[in-house]
C-alpha atoms as a PDB file:
ATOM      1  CA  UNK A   1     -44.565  63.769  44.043  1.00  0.00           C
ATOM      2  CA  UNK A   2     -43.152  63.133  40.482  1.00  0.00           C
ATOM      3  CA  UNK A   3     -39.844  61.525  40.192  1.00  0.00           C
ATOM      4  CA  UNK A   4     -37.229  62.828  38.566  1.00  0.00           C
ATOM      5  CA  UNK A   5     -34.544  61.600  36.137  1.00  0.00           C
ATOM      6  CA  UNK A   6     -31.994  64.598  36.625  1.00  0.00           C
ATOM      7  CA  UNK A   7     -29.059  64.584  39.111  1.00  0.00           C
ATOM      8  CA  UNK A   8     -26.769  67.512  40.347  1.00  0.00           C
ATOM      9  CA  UNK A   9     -23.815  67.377  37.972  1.00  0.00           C
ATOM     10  CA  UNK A  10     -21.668  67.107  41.188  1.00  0.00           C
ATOM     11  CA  UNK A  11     -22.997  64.020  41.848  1.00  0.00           C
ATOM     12  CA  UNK A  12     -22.753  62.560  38.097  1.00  0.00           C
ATOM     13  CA  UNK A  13     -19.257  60.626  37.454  1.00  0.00           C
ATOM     14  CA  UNK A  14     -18.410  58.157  34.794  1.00  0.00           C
ATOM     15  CA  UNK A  15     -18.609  57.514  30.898  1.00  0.00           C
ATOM     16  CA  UNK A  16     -21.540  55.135  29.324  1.00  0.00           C
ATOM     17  CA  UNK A  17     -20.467  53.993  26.076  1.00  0.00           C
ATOM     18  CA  UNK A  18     -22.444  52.095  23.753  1.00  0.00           C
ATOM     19  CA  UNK A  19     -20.606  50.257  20.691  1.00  0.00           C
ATOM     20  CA  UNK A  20     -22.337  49.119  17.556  1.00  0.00           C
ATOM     21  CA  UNK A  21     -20.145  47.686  14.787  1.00  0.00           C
ATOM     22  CA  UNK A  22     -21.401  48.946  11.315  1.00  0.00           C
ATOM     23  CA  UNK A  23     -20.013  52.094  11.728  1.00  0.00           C
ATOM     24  CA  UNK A  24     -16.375  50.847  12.307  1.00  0.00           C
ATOM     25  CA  UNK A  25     -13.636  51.827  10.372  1.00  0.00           C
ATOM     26  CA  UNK A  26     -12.454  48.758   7.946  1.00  0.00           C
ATOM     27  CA  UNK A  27     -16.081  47.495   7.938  1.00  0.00           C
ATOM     28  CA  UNK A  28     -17.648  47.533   4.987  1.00  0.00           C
ATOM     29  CA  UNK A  29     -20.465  44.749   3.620  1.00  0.00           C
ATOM     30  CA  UNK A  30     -23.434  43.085   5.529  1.00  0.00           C
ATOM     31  CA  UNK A  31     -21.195  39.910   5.675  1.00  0.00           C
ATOM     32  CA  UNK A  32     -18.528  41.136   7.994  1.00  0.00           C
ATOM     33  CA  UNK A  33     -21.134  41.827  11.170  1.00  0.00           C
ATOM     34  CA  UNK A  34     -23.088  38.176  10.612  1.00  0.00           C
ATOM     35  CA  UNK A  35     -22.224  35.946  13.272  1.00  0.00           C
ATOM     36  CA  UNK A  36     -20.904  32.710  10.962  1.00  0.00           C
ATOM     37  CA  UNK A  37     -19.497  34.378   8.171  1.00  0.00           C
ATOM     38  CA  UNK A  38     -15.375  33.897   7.698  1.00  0.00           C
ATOM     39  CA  UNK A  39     -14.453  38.111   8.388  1.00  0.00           C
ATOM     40  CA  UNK A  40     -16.995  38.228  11.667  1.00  0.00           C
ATOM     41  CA  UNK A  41     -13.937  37.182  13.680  1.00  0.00           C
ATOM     42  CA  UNK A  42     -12.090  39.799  12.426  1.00  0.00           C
ATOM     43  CA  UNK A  43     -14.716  42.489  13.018  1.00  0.00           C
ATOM     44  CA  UNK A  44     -15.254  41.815  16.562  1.00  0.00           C
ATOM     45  CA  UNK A  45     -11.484  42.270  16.951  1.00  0.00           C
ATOM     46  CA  UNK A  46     -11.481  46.026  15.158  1.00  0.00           C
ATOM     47  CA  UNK A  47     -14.604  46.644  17.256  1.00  0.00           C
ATOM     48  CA  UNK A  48     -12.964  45.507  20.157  1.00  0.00           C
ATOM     49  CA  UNK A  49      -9.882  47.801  19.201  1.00  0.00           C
ATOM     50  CA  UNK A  50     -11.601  50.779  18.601  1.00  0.00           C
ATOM     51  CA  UNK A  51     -13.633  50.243  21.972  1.00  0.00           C
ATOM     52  CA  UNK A  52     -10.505  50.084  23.634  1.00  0.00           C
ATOM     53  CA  UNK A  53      -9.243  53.512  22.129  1.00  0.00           C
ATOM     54  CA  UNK A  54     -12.705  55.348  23.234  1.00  0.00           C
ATOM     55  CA  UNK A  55     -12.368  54.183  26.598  1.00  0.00           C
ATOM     56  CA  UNK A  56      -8.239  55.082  26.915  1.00  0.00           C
ATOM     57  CA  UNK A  57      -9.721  58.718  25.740  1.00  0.00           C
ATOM     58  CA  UNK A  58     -12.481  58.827  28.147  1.00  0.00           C
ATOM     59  CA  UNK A  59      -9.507  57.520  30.800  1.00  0.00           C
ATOM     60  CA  UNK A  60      -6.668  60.567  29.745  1.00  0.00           C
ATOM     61  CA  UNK A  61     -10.239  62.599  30.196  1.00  0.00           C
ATOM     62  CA  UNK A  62      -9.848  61.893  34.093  1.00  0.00           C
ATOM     63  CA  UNK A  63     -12.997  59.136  33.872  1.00  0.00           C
ATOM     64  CA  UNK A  64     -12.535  56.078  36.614  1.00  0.00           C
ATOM     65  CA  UNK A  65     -16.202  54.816  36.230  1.00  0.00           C
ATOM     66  CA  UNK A  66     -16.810  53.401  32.583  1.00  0.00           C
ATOM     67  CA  UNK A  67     -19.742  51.158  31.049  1.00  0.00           C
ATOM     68  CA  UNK A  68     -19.638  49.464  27.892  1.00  0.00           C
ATOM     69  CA  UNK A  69     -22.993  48.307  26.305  1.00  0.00           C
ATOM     70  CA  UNK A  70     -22.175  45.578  23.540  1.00  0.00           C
ATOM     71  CA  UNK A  71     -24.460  47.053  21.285  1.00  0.00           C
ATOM     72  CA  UNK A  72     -24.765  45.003  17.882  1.00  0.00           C
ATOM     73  CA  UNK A  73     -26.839  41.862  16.808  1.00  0.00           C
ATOM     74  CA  UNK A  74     -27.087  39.291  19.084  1.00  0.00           C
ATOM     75  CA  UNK A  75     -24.847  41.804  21.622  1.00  0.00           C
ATOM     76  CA  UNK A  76     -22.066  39.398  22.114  1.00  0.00           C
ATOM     77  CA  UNK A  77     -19.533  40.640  19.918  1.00  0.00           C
ATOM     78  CA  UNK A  78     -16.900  41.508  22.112  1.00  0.00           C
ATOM     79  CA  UNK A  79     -13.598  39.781  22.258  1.00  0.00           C
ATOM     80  CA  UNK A  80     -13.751  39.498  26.458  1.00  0.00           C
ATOM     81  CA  UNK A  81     -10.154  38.698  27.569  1.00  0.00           C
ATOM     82  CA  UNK A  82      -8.552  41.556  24.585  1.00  0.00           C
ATOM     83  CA  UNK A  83     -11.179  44.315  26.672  1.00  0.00           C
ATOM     84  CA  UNK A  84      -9.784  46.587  28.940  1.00  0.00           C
ATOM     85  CA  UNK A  85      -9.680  44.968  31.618  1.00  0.00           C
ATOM     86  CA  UNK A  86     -10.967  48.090  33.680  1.00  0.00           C
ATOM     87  CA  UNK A  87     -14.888  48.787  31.921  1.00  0.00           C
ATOM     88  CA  UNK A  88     -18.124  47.053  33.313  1.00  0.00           C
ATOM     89  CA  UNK A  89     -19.370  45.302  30.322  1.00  0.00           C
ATOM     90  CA  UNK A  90     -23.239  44.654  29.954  1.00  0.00           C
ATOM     91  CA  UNK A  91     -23.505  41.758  27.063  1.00  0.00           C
ATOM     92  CA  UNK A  92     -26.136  39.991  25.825  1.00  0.00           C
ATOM     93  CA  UNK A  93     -29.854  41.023  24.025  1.00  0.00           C
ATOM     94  CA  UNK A  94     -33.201  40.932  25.985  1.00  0.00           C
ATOM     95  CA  UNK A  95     -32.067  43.916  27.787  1.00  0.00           C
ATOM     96  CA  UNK A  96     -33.895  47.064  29.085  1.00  0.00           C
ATOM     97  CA  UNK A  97     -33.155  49.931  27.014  1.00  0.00           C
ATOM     98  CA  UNK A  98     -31.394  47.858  24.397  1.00  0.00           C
ATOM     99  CA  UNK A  99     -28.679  49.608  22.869  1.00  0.00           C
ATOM    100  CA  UNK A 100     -29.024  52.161  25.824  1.00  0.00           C
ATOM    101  CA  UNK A 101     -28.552  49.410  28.218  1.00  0.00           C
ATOM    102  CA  UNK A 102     -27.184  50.528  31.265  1.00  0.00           C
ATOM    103  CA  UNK A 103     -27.740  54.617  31.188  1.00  0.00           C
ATOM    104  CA  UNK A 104     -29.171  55.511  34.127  1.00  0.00           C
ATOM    105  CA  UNK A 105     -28.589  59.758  36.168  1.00  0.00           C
ATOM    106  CA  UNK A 106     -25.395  58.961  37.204  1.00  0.00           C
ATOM    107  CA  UNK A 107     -23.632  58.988  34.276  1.00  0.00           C
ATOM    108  CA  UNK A 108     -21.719  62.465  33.049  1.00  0.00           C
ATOM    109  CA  UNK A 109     -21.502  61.836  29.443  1.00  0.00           C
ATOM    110  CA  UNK A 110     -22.306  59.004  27.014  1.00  0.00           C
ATOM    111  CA  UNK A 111     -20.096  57.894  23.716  1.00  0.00           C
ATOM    112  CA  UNK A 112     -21.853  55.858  20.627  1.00  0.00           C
ATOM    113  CA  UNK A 113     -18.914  54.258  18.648  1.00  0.00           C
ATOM    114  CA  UNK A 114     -19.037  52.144  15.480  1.00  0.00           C
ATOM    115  CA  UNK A 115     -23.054  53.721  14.774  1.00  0.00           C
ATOM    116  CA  UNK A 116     -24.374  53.867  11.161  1.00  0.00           C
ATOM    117  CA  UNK A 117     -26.758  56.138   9.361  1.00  0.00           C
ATOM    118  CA  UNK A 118     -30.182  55.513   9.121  1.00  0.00           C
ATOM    119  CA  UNK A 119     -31.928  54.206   6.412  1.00  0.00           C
ATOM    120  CA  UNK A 120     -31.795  55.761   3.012  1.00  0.00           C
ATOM    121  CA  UNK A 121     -29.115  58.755   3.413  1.00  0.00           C
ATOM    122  CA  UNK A 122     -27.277  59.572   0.651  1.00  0.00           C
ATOM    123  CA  UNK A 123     -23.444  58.442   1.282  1.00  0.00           C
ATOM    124  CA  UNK A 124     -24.551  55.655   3.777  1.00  0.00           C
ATOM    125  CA  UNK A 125     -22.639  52.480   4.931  1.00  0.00           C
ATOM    126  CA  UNK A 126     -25.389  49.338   5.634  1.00  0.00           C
ATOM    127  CA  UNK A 127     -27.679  52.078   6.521  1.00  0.00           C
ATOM    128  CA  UNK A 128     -30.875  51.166   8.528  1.00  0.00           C
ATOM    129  CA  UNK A 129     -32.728  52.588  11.461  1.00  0.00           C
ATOM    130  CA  UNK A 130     -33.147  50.754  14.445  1.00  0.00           C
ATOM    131  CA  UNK A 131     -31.936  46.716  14.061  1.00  0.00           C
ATOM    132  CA  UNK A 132     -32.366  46.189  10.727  1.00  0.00           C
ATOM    133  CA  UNK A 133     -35.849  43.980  10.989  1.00  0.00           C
ATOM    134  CA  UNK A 134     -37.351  45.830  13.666  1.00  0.00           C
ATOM    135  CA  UNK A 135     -38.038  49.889  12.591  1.00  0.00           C
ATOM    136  CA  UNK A 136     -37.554  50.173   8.799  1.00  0.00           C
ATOM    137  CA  UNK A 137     -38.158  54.189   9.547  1.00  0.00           C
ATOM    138  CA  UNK A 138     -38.630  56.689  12.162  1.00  0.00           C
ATOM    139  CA  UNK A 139     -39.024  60.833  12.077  1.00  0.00           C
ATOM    140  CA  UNK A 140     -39.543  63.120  15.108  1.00  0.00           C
ATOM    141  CA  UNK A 141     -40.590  66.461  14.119  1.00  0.00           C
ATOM    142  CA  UNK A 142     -40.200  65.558  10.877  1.00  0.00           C
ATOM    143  CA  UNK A 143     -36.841  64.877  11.006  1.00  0.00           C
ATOM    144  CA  UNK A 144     -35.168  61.461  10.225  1.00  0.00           C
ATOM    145  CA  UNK A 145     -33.804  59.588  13.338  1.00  0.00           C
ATOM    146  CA  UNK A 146     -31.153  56.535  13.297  1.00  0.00           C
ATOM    147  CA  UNK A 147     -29.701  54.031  16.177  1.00  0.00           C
ATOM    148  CA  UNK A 148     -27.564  56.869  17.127  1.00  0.00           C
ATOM    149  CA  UNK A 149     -29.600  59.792  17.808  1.00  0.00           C
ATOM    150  CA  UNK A 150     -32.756  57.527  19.578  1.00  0.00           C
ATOM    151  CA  UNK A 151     -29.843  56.186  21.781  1.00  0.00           C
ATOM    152  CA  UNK A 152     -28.489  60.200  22.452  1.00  0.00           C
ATOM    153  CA  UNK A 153     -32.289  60.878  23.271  1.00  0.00           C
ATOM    154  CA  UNK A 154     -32.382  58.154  25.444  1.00  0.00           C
ATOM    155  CA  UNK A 155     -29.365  59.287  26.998  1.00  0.00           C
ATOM    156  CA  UNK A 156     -30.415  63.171  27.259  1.00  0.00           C
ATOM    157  CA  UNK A 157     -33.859  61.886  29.315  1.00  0.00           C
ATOM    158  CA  UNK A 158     -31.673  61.180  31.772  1.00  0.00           C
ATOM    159  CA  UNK A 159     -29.398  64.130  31.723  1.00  0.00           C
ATOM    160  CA  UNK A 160     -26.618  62.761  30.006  1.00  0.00           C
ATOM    161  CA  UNK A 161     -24.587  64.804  27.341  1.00  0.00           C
ATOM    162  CA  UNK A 162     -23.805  62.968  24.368  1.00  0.00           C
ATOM    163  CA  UNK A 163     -19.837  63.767  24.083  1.00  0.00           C
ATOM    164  CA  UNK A 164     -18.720  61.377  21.009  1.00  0.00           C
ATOM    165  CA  UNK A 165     -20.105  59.875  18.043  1.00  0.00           C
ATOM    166  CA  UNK A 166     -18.268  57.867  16.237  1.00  0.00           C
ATOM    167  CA  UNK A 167     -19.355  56.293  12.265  1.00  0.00           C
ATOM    168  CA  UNK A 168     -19.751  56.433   8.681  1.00  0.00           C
ATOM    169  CA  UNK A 169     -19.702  60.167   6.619  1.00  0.00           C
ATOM    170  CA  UNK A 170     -23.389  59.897   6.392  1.00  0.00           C
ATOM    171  CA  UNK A 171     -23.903  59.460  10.611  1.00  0.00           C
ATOM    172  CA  UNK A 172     -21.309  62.484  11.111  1.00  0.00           C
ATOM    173  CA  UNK A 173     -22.981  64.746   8.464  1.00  0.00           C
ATOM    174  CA  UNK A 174     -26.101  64.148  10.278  1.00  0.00           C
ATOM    175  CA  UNK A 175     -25.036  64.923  13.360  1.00  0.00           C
ATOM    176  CA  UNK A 176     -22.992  68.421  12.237  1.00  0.00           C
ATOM    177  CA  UNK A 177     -25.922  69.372  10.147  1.00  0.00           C
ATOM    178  CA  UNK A 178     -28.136  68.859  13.383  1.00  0.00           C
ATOM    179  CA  UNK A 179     -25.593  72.175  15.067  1.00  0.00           C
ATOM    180  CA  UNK A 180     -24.530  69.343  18.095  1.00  0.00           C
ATOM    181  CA  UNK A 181     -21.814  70.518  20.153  1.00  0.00           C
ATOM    182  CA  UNK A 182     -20.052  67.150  20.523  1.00  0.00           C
ATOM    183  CA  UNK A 183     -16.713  65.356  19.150  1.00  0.00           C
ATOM    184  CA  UNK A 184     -17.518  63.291  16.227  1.00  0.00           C
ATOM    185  CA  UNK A 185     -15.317  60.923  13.905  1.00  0.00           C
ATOM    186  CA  UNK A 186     -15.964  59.377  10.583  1.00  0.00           C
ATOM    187  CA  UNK A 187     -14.469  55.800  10.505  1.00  0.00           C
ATOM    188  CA  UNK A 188     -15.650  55.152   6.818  1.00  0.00           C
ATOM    189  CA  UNK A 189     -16.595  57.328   3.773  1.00  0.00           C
ATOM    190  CA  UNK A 190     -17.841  55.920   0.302  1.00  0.00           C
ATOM    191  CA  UNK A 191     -14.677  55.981  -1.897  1.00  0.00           C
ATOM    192  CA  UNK A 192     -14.073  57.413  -5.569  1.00  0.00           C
ATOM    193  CA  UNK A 193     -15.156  54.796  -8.068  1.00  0.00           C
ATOM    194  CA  UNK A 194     -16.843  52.080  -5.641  1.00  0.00           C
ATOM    195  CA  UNK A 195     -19.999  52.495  -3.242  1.00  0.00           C
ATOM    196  CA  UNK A 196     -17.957  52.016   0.380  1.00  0.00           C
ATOM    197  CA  UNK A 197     -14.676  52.621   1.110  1.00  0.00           C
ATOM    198  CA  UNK A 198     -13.086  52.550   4.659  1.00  0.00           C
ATOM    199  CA  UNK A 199     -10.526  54.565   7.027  1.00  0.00           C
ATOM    200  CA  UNK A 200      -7.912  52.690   7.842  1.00  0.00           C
ATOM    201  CA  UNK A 201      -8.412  51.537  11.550  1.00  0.00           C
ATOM    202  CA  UNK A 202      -5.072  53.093  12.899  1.00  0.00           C
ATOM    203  CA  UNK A 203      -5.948  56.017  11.664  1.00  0.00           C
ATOM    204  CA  UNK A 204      -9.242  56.695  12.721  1.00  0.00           C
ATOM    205  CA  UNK A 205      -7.086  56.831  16.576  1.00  0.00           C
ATOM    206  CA  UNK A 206      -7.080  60.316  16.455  1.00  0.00           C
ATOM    207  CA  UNK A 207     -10.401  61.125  17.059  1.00  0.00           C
ATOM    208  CA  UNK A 208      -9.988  59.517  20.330  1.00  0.00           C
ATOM    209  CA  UNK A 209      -7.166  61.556  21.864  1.00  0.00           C
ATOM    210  CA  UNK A 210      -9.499  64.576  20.811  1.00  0.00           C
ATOM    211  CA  UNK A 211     -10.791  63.579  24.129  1.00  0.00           C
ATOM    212  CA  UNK A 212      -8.373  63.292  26.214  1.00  0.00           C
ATOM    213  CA  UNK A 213      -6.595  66.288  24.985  1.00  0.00           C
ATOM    214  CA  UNK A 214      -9.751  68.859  25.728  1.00  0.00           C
ATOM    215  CA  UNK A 215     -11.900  66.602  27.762  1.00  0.00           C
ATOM    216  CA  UNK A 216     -15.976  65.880  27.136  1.00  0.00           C
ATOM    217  CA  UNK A 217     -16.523  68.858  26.448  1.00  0.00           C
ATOM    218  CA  UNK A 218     -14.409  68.383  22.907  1.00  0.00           C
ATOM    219  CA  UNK A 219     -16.469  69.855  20.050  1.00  0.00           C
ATOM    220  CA  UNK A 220     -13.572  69.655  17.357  1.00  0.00           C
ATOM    221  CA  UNK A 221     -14.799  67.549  14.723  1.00  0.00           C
ATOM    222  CA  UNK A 222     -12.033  64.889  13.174  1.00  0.00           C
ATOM    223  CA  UNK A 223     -14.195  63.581  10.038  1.00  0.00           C
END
C-alpha cells in the first residue's frame, strides 16, 4: 500500500520556520552574510532578531511546538544564547532537505524569513536561486522558482501551508503576483538614487504581529 505524506489537520500542531539571511531588513551587500567579514557579526544578530519576532507572532498565534531551520551558508548563523529560548533549533549543513530541514506531516504551517529573489528579477537584493554555487536557474512550468518557493513546495508535499514569507520587494512581488493567500513582508526595497536600500529593522516588526493579530491564516500583505 502507498504511503502517504498527508495527516488529518487535527492531528497537525506546530510552526516550521526556516530563516535565510539575505532577505533581512538592514542587509544589503554580499559582504554582510560572509562568515569573516567585519558586519557578519552584526547580521547574525538582526537575523537572530527578526527570528525572534516570527516566532513571538507564531506564539500570540496560539503555537507551543516551533522549529527553526538555520537556513543560510554554512547554517550556523544563529546567535544561540540571544534565541528564544523556547524553539528546537536544527543547525548545521549536510542536512536532509537542506533549507527544508526538519518539515515533516506534523507541522500546521511553515514561515520562510529573511528569503531573497531568485536570480535575475528586476528590483532584486543578492538575488540567486538555490545557494548561490549550486543552481544558477530553475523554472517549473515555465515559471521562475527561487529558495523560497522550492522550500514552500517542499513544504506543501507534505501538507503544510506556507503562512509567511518574509524578504526583499522582488521575493514579495513574486509571491503576490503568483495570487498566494499568505502574509508576506518586504524587509528591503531598492532605494531612489542607489541599487539597494533597506527597511529599517524595527520597523519591519509589524509584519509579525499580522500574525498574531488574525492567526495563520493572515493574508494581509505589509510590503
Amino acid at each position: 500500500m502507498a504511503t502517504t505524506r498527508r495527516t488529518a489537520a487535527s492531528k497537525r500542531n506546530g510552526v516550521f520556520i526556516s530563516v535565510d539571511m539575505e532577505g533581512m531588513a538592514g542587509i544589503v551587500h554580499l559582504q554582510q552574510v560572509m562568515r569573516g567579514m567585519p558586519e557578519y557579526e552584526r547580521s547574525c544578530r538582526l537575523m537572530t532578531a527578526e527570528t525572534n519576532a516570527a516566532v513571538a507572532g507564531a506564539r500570540r498565534a496560539g503555537a507551543t511546538r516551533i522549529v527553526v531551520n538555520d537556513s543560510h551558508g554554512d547554517m550556523r548563523n544563529f546567535l544561540l544564547d540571544e534565541l528564544d529560548e523556547g524553539v528546537e533549533i536544527i543547525t548545521g549543513a549536510d542536512k536532509p532537505y537542506s533549507m527544508g530541514a526538519g518539515l515533516d506531516p506534523t507541522f500546521q504551517v511553515a514561515f520562510f524569513v529573511g528569503y531573497h529573489a531568485s536570480v535575475g528579477r528586476e528590483r532584486a537584493i543578492m538575488d540567486h536561486t538555490y545557494g548561490g554555487r549550486t543552481v544558477y536557474a530553475l523554472r517549473i512550468n515555465g515559471r521562475d522558482q527561487s529558495e523560497a518557493t522550492l522550500n514552500a513546495a517542499l513544504a506543501g508535499s507534505f501538507g503544510v501551508r506556507t503562512a509567511l514569507i518574509t524578504g526583499d520587494q522582488a521575493t514579495i512581488a513574486r509571491r503576490r503576483s503568483a495570487g498566494r493567500r499568505l502574509a508576506r513582508s518586504t524587509r528591503s526595497r531598492p532605494a531612489a538614487g542607489s541599487r539597494r536600500g533597506p527597511i529599517a529593522p524595527m520597523a519591519s516588526r509589524p509584519g509579525d504581529r499580522c500574525i498574531s493579530r488574525r492567526g495563520p491564516s493572515c493574508s494581509r500583505s505589509t510590503g
